[in-house]
C-alpha atoms as a PDB file:
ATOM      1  CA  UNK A   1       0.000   0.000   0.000  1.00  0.00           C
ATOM      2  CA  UNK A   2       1.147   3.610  -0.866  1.00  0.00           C
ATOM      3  CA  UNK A   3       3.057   5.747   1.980  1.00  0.00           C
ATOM      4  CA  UNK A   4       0.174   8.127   3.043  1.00  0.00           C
ATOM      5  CA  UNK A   5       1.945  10.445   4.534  1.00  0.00           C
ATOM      6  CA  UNK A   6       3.925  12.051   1.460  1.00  0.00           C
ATOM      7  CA  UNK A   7       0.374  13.010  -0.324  1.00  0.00           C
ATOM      8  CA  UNK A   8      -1.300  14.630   2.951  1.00  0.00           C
ATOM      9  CA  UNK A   9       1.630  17.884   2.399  1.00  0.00           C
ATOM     10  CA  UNK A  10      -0.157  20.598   0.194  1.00  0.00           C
ATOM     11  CA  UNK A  11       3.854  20.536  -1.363  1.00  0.00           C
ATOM     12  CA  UNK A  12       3.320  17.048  -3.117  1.00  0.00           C
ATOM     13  CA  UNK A  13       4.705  17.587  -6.333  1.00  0.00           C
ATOM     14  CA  UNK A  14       3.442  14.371  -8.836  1.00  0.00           C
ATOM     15  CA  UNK A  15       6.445  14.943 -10.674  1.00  0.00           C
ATOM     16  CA  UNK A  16       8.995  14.568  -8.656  1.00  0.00           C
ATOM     17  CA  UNK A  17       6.872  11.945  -6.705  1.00  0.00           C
ATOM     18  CA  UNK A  18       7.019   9.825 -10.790  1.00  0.00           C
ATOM     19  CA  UNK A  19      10.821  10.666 -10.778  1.00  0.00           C
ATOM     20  CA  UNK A  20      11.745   8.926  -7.477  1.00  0.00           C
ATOM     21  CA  UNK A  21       9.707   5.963  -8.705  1.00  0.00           C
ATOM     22  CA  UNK A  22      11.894   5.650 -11.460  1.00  0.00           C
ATOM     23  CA  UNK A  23      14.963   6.106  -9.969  1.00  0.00           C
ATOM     24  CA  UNK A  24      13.852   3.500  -7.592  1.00  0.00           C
ATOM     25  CA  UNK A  25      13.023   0.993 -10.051  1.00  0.00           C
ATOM     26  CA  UNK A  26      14.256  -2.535  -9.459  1.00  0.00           C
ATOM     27  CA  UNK A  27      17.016  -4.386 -11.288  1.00  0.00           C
ATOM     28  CA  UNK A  28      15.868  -6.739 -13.760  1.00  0.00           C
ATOM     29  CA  UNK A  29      12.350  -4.802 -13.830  1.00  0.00           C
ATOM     30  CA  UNK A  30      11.563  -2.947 -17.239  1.00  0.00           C
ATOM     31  CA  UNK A  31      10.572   0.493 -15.962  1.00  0.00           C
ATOM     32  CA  UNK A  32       7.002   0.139 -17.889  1.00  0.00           C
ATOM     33  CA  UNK A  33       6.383  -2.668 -15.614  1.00  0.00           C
ATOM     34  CA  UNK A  34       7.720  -0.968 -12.331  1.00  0.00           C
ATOM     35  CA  UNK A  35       5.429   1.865 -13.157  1.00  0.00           C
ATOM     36  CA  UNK A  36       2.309  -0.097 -13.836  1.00  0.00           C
ATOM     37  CA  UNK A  37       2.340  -1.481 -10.341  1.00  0.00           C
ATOM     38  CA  UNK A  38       2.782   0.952  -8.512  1.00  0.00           C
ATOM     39  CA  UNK A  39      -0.274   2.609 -10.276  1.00  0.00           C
ATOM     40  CA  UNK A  40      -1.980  -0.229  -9.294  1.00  0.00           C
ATOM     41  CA  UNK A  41      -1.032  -0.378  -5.625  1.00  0.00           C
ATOM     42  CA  UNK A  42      -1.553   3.559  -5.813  1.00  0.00           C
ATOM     43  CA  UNK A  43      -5.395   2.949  -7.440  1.00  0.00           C
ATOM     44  CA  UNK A  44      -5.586   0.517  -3.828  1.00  0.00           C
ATOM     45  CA  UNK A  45      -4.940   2.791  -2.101  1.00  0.00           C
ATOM     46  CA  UNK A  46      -6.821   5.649  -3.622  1.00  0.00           C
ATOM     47  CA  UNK A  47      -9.873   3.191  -3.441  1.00  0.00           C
ATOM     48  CA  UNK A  48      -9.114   2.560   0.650  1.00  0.00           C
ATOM     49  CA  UNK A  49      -9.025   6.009   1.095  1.00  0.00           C
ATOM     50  CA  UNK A  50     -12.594   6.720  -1.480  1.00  0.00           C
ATOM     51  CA  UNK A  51     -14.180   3.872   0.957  1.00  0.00           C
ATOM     52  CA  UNK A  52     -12.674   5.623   4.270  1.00  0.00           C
ATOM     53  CA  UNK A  53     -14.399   8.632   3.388  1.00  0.00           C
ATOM     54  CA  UNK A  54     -17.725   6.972   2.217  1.00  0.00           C
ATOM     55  CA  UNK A  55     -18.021   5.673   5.723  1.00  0.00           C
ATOM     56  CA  UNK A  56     -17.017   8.874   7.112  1.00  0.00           C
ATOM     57  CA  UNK A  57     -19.384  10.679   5.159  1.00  0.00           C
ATOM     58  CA  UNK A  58     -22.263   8.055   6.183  1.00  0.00           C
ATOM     59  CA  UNK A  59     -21.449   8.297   9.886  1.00  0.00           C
ATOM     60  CA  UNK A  60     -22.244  12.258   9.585  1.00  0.00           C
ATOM     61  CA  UNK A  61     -25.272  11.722   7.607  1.00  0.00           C
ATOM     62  CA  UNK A  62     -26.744   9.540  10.011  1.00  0.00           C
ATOM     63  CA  UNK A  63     -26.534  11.916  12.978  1.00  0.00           C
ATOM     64  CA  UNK A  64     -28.522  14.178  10.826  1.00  0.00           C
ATOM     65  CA  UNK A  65     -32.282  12.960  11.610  1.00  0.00           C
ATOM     66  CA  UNK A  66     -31.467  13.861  15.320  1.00  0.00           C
ATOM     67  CA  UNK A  67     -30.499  17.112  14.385  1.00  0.00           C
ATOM     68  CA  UNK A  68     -33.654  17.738  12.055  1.00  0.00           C
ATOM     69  CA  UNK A  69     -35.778  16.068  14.562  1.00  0.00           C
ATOM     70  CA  UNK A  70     -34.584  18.699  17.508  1.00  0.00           C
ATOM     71  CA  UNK A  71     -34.903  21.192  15.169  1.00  0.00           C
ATOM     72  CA  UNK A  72     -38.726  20.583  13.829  1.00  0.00           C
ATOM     73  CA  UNK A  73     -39.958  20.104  17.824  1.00  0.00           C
ATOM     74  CA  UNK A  74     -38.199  23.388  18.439  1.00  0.00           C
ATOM     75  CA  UNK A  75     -40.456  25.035  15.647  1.00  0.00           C
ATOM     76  CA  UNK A  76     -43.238  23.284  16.730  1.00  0.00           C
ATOM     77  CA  UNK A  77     -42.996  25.266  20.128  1.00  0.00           C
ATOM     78  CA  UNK A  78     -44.928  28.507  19.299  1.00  0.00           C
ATOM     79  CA  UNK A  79     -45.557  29.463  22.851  1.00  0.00           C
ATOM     80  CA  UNK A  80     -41.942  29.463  23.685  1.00  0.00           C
ATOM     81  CA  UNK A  81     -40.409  30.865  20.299  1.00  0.00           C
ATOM     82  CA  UNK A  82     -38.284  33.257  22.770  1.00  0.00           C
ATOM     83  CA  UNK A  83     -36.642  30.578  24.365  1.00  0.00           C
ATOM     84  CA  UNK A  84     -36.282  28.544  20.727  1.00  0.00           C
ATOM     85  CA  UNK A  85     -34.201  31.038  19.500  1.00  0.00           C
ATOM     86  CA  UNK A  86     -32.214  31.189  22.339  1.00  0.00           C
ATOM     87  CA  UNK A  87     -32.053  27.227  22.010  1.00  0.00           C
ATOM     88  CA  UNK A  88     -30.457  27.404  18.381  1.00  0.00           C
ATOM     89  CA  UNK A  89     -27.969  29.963  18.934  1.00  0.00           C
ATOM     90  CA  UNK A  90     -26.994  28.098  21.368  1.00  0.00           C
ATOM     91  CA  UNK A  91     -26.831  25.092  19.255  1.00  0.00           C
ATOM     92  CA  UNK A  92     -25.128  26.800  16.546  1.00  0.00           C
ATOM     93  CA  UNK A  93     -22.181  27.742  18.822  1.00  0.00           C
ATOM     94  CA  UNK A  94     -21.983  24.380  19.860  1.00  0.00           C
ATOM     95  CA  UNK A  95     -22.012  22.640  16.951  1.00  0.00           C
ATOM     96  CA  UNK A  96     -19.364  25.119  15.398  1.00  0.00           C
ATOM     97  CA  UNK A  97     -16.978  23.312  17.985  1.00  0.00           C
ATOM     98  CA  UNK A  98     -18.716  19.555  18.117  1.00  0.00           C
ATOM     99  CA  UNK A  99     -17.053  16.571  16.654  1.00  0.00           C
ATOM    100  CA  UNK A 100     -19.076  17.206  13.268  1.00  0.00           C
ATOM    101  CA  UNK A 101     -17.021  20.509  12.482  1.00  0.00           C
ATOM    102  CA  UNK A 102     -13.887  18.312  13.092  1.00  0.00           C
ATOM    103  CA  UNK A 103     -15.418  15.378  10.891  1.00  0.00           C
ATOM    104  CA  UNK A 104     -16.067  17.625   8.387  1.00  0.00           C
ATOM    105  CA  UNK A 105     -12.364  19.312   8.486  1.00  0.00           C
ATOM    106  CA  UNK A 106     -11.240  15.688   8.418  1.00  0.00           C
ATOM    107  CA  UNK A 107     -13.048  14.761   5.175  1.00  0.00           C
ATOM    108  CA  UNK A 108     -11.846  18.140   3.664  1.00  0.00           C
ATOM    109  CA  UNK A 109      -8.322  16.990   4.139  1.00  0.00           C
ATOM    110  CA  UNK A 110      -9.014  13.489   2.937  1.00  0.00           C
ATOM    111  CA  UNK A 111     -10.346  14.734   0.359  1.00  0.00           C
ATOM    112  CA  UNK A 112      -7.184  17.078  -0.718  1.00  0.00           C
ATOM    113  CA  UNK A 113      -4.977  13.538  -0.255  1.00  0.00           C
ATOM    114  CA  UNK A 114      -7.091  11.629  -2.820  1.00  0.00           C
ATOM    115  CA  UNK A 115      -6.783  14.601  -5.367  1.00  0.00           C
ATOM    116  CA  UNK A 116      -3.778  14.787  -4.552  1.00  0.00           C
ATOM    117  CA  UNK A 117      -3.207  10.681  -5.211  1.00  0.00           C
ATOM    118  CA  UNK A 118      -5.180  10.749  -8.099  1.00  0.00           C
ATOM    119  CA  UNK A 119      -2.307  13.710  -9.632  1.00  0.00           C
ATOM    120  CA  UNK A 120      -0.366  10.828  -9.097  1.00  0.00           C
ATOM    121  CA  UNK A 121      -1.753   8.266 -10.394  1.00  0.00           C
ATOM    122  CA  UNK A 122      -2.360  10.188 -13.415  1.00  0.00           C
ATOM    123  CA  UNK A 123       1.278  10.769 -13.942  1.00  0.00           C
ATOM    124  CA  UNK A 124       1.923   7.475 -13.420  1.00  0.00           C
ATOM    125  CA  UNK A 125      -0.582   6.126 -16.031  1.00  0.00           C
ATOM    126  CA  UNK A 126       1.453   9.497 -18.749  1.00  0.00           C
ATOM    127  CA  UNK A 127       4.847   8.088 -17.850  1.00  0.00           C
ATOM    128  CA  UNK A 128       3.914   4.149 -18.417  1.00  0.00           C
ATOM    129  CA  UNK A 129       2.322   5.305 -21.478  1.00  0.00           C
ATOM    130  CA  UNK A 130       5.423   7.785 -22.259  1.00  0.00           C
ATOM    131  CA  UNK A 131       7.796   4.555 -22.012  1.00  0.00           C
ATOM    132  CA  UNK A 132       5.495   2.586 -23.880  1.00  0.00           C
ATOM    133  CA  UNK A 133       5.323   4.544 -27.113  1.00  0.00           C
ATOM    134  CA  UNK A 134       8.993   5.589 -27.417  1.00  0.00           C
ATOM    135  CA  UNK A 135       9.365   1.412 -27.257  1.00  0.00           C
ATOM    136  CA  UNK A 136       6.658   1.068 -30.020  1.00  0.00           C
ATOM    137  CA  UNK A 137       6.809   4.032 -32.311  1.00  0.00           C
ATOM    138  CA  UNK A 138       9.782   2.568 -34.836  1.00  0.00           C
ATOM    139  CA  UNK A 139       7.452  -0.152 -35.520  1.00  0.00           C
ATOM    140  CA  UNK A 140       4.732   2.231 -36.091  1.00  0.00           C
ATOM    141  CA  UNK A 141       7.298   3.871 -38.754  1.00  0.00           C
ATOM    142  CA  UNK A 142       8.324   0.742 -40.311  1.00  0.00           C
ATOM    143  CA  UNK A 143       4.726   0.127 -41.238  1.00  0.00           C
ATOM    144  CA  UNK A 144       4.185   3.566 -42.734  1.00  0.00           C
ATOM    145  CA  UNK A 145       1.069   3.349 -40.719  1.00  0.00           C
ATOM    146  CA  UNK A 146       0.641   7.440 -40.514  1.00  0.00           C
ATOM    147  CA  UNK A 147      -2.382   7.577 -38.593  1.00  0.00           C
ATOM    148  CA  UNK A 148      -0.824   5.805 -35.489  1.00  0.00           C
ATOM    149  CA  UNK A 149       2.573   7.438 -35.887  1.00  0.00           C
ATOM    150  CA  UNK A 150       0.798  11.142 -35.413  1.00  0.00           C
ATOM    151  CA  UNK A 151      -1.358   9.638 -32.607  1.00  0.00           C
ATOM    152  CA  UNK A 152       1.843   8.582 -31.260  1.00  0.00           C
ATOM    153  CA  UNK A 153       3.468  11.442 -32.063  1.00  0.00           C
ATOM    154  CA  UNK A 154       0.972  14.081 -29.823  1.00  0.00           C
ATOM    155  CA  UNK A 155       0.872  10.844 -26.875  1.00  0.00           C
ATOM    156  CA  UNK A 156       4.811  11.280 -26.565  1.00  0.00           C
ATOM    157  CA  UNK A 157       3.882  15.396 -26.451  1.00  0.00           C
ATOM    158  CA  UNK A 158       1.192  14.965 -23.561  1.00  0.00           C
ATOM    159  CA  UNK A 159       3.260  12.603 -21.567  1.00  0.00           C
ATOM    160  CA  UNK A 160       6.506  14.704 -21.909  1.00  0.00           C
ATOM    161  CA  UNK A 161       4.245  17.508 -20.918  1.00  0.00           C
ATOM    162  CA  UNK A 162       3.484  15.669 -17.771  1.00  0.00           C
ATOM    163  CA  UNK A 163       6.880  14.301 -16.716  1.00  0.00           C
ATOM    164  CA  UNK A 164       8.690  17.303 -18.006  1.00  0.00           C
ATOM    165  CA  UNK A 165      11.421  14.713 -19.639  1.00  0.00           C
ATOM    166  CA  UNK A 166      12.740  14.284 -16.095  1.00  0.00           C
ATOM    167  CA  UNK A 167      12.243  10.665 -15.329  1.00  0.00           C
ATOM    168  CA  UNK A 168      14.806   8.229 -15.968  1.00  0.00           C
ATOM    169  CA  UNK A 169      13.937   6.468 -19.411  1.00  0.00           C
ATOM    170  CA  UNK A 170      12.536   9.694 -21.050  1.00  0.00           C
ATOM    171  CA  UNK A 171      14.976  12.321 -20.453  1.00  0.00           C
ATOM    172  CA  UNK A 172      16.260  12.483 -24.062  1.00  0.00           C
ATOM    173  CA  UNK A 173      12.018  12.668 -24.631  1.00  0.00           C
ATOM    174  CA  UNK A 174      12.335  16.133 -26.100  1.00  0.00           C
ATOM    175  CA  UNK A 175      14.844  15.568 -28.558  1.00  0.00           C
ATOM    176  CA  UNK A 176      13.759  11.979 -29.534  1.00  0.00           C
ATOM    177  CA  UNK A 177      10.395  13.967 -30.241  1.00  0.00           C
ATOM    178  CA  UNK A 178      11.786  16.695 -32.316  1.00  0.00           C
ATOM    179  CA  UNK A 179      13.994  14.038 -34.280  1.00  0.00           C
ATOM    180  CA  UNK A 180      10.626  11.539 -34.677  1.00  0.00           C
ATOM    181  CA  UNK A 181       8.481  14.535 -36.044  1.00  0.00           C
ATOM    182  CA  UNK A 182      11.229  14.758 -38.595  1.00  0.00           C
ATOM    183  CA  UNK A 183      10.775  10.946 -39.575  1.00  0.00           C
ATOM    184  CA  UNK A 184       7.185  11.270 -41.429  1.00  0.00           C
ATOM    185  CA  UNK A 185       8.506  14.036 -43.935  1.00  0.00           C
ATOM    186  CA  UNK A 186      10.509  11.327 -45.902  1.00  0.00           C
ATOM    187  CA  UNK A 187       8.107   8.727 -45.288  1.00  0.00           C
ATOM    188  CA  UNK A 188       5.362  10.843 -46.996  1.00  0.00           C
ATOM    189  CA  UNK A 189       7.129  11.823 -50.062  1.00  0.00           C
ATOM    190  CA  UNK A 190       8.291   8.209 -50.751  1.00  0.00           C
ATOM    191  CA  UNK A 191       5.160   6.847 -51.529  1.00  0.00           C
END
């Protein structure tokens, strides 16, 4: 399971987070591979977190009919409307301090650690898919297959967008780009 902790900091940077991931890839492991589970393990965990917070967010909403209840018998007191008023600013104050303000803080900052796993998880998924098409796209050229080649072509653009051409693997990304974009030209006039 992922390591919590480094996505709760409003500092997480998904880039460098991708970048340590490949530096840290194992021997003997192609990179795409490495990368592909630890999206997976990260998706887990992203799901553990989505199911933490559904409780969370159940919990709450079931100590909501007690609330509403209070609050319809307290309307239902016309004699004492003085004293009902009194009665809800009361409540107010002390529900601006209960454990629901605090649940509710909580699922605001669980919430920022799932977007924030999610960020990477999505640059996870751009830098598998980065590796993968730099392994593919002479293939694509040796089959004059144009189509694919340009959908390749603007893939390696998004990804290297997304990694920056930082991570290990990819680094030479921007000039193996420029040089590919080169590679239909001939192609073309050849046929």
């Amino acid at each position: 399971m992922a390591d919590l902790e480094q996505f709760a900091t409003a500092k997480f940077d998904a880039v460098a987070y991708v970048n340590d991931l490949c530096k840290a890839a194992p021997a003997g492991v192609s990179l795409e591979r490495h990368l592909t589970d630890v999206e997976l393990r990260l998706q887990l965990a992203s799901d553990d977190v989505t199911g933490r917070l559904e409780d969370a967010s159940v919990r709450a909403a079931q100590r909501v009919p007690a609330l509403l209840q209070e609050l319809l018998r307290i309307q239902g007191d016309l004699a004492t409307a003085q004293e009902a008023m009194g009665e809800m600013r009361s409540a107010v104050a002390q529900s601006s301090s209960s454990s629901g303000a605090r649940a509710v803080d909580r699922l605001a900052a669980l919430e920022g650690v799932k977007g924030r796993m999610q960020a990477a998880a999505d640059a996870l998924e751009e830098a598998s898919g980065l590796a993968s098409l730099f392994h593919r796209v002479d293939a694509l050229f040796e089959d004059r297959d144009l189509p694919a080649i340009a959908e390749a072509l603007a893939g390696m653009q998004r990804g290297l967008a997304v990694v920056g051409g930082r991570a290990p693997g990819v680094a030479d990304g921007p000039a193996r780009l420029a040089a590919l974009r080169a590679r239909p030209r001939p192609c073309c006039r050849r046929r």
